[in-house]
N, C-alpha and C. Protein backbone atom coordinates (compact mmCIF):
# COMPACT_ATOMS: atom_id res chain seq x y z
N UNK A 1 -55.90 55.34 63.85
CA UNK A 1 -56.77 55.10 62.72
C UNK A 1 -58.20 55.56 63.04
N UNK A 2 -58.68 55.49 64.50
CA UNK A 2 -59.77 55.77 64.57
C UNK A 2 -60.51 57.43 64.67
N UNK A 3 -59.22 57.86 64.73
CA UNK A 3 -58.92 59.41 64.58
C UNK A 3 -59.66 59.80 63.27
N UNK A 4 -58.57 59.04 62.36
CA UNK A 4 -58.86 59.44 60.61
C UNK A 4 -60.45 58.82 59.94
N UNK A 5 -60.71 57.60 60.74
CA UNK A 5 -62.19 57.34 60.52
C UNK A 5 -62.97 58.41 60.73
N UNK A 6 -62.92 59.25 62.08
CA UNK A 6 -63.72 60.27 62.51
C UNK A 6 -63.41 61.08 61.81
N UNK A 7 -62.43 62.05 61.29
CA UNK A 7 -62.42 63.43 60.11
C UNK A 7 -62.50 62.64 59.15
N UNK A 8 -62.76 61.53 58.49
CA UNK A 8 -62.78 61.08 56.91
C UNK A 8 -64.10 60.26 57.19
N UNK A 9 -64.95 60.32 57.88
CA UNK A 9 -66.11 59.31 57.53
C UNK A 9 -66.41 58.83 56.57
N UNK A 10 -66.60 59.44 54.67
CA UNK A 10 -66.80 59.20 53.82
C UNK A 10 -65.51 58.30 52.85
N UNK A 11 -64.19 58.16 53.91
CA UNK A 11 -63.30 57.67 52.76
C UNK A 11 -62.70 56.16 53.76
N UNK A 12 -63.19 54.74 52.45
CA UNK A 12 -62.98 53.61 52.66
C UNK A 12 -61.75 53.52 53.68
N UNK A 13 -62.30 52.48 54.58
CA UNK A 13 -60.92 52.10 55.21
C UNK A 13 -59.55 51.90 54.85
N UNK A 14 -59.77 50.86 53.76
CA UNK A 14 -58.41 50.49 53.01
C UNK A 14 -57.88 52.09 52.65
N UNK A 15 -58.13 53.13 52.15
CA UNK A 15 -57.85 54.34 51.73
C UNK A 15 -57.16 54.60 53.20
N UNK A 16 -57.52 54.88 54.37
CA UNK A 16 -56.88 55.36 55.24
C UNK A 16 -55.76 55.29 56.04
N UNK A 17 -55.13 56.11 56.59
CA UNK A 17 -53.81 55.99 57.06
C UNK A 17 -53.55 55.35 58.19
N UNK A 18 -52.77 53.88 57.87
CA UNK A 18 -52.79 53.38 59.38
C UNK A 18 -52.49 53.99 60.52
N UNK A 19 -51.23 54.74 60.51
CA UNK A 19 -50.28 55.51 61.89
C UNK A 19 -50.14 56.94 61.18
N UNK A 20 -49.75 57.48 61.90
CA UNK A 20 -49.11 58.69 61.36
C UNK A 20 -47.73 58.68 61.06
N UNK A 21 -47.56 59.68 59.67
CA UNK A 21 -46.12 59.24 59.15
C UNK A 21 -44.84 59.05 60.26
N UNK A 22 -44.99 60.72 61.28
CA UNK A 22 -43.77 59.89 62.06
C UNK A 22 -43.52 58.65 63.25
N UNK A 23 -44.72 57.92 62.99
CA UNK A 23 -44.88 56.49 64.22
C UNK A 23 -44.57 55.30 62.64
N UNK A 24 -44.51 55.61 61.54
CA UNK A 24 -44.67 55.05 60.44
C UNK A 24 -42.97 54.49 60.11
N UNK A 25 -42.44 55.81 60.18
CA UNK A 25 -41.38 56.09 60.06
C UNK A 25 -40.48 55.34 60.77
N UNK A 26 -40.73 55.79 62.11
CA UNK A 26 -40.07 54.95 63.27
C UNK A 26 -40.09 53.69 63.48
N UNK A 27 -41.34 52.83 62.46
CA UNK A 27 -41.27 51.11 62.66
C UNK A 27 -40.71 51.02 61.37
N UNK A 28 -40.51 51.17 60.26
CA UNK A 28 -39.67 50.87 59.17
C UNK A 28 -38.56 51.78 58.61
N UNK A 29 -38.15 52.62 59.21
CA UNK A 29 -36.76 53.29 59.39
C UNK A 29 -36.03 53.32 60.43
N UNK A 30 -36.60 53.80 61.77
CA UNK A 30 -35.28 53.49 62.90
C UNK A 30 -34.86 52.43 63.12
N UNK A 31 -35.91 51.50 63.57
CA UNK A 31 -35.93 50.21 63.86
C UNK A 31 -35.08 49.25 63.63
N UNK A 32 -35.14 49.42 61.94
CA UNK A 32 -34.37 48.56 61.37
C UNK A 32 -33.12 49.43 60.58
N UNK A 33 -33.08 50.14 61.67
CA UNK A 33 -31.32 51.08 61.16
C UNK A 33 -30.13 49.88 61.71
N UNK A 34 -30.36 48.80 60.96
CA UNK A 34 -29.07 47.91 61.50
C UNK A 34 -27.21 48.46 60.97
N UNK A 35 -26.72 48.81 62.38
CA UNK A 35 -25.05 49.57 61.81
C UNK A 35 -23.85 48.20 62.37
N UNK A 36 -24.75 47.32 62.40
CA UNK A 36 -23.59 46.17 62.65
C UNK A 36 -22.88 45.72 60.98
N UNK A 37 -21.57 45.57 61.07
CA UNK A 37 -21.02 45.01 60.48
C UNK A 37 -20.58 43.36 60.62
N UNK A 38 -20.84 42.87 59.57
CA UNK A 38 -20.65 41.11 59.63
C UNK A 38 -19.78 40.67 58.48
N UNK A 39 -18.48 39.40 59.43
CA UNK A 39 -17.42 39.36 58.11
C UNK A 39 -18.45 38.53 57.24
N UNK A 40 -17.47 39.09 55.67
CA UNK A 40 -17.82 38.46 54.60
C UNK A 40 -17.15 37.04 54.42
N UNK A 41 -16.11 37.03 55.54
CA UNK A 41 -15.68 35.68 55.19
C UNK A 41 -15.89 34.60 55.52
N UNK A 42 -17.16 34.50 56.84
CA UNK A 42 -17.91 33.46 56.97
C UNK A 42 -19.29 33.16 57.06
N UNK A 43 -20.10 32.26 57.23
CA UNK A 43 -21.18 31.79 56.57
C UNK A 43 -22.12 31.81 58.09
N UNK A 44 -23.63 32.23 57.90
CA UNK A 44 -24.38 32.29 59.17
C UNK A 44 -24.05 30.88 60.04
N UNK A 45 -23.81 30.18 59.73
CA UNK A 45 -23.67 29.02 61.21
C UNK A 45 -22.16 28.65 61.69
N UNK A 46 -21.93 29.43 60.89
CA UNK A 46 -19.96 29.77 61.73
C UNK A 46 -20.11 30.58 62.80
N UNK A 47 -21.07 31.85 61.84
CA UNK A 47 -21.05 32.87 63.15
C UNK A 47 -22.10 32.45 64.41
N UNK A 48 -23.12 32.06 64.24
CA UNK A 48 -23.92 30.81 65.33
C UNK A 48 -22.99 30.34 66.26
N UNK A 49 -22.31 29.61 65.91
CA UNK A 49 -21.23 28.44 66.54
C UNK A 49 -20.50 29.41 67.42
N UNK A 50 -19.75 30.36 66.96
CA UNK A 50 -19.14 31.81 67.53
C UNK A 50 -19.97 32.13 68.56
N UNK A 51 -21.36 32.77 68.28
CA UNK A 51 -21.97 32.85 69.36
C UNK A 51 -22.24 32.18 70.51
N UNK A 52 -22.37 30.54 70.08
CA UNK A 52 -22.54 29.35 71.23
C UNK A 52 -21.30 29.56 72.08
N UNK A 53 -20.46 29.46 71.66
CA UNK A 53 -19.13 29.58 71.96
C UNK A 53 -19.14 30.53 73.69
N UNK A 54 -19.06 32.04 73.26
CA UNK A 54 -19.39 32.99 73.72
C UNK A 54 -20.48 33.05 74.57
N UNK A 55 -21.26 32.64 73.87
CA UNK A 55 -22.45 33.10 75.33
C UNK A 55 -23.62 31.81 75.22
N UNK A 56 -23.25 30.58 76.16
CA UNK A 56 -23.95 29.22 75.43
C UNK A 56 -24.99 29.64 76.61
N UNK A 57 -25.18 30.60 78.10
CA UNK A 57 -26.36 30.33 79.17
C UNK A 57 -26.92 31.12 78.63
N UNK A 58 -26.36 32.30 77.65
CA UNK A 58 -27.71 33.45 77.06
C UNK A 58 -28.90 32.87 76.21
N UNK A 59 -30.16 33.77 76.86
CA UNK A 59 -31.21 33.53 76.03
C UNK A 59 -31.05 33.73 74.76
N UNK A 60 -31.39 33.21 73.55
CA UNK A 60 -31.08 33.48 72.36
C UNK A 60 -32.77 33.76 71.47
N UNK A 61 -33.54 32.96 72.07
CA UNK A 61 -35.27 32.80 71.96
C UNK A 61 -35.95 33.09 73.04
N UNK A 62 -36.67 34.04 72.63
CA UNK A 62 -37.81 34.38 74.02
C UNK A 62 -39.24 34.36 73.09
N UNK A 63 -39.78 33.45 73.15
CA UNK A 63 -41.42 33.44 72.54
C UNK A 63 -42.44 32.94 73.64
N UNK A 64 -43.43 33.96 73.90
CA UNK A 64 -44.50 33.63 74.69
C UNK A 64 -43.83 33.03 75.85
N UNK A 65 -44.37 32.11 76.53
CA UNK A 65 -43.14 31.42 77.59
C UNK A 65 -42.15 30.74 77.16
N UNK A 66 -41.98 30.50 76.48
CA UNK A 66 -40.56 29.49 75.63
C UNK A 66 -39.87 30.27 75.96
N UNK A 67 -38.69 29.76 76.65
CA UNK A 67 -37.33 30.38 76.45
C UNK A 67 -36.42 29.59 76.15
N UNK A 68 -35.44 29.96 75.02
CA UNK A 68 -34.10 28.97 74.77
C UNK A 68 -32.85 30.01 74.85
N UNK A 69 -32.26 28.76 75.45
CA UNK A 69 -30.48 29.53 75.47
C UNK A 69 -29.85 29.21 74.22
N UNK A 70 -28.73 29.94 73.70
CA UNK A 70 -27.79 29.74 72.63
C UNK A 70 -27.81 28.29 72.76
N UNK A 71 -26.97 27.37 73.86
CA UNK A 71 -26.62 25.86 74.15
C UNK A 71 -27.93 25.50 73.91
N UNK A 72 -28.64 25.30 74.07
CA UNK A 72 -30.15 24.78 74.13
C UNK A 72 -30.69 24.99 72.04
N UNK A 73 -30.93 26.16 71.65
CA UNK A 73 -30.97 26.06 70.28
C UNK A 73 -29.73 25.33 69.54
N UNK A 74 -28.55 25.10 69.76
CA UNK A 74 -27.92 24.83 69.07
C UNK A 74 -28.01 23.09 69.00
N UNK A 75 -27.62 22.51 70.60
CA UNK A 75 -28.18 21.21 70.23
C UNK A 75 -29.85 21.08 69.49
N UNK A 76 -30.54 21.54 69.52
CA UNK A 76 -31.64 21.30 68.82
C UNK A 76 -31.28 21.33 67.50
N UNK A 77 -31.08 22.67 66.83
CA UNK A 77 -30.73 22.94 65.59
C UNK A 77 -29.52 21.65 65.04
N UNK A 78 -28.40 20.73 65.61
CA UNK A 78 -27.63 19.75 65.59
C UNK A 78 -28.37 18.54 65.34
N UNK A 79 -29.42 18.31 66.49
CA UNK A 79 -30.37 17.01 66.12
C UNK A 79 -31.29 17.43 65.13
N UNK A 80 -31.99 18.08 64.43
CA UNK A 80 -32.42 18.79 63.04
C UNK A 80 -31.76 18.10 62.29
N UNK A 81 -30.15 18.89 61.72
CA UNK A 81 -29.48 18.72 60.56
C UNK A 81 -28.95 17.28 60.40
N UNK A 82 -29.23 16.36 61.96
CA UNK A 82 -28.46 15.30 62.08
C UNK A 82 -29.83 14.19 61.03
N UNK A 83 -30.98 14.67 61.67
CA UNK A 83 -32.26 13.97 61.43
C UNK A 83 -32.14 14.12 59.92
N UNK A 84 -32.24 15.59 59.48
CA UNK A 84 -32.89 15.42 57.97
C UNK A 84 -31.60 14.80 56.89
N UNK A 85 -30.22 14.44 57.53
CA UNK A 85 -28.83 14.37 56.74
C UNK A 85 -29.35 12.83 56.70
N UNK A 86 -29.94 11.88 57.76
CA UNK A 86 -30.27 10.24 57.30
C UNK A 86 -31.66 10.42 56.87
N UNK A 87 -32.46 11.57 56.56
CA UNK A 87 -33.84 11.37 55.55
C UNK A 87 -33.22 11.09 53.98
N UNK A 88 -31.99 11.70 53.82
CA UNK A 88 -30.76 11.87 52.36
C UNK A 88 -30.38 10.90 52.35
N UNK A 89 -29.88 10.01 52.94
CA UNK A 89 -29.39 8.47 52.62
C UNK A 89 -30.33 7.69 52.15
């Protein structure tokens, strides 16, 4: 951007081009070229459960230092649905 500031001095920021089209391209077209197929015949926390199943020591969350395993989000995500199911009673 600071490129296009320098040959466009006269034209507003908001006007200017963040990246260049093919770095543009590459964060909202390759990126998200998702070619996985997922059955239609079950519901995201079937396939969750599937995953726990399969791989419960894999990291599933990596944020900043946080790390959680599949086993580790899932009991969490369990005491969640358990908590907000007696906020309903």
């Amino acid at each position: 951007m600071l490129g296009e500031i320098l040959r466009q001095p006269e034209v507003p920021v908001r006007a200017l081009q963040i990246m260049p089209d093919t770095e543009l391209k590459k964060i909202l077209v390759e990126f998200n070229e998702a070619k996985t197929e997922y059955p239609t015949d079950q519901c995201i926390h079937q396939l969750f459960e599937e995953q726990v199943k399969k791989t419960p020591d894999k990291l599933a969350i990596v944020y900043n230092n946080t790390h959680v395993t599949f086993a580790e989000l899932d009991s969490a995500s369990t005491k969640l649905a358990n908590f907000l199911q007696r906020l309903l009673k």
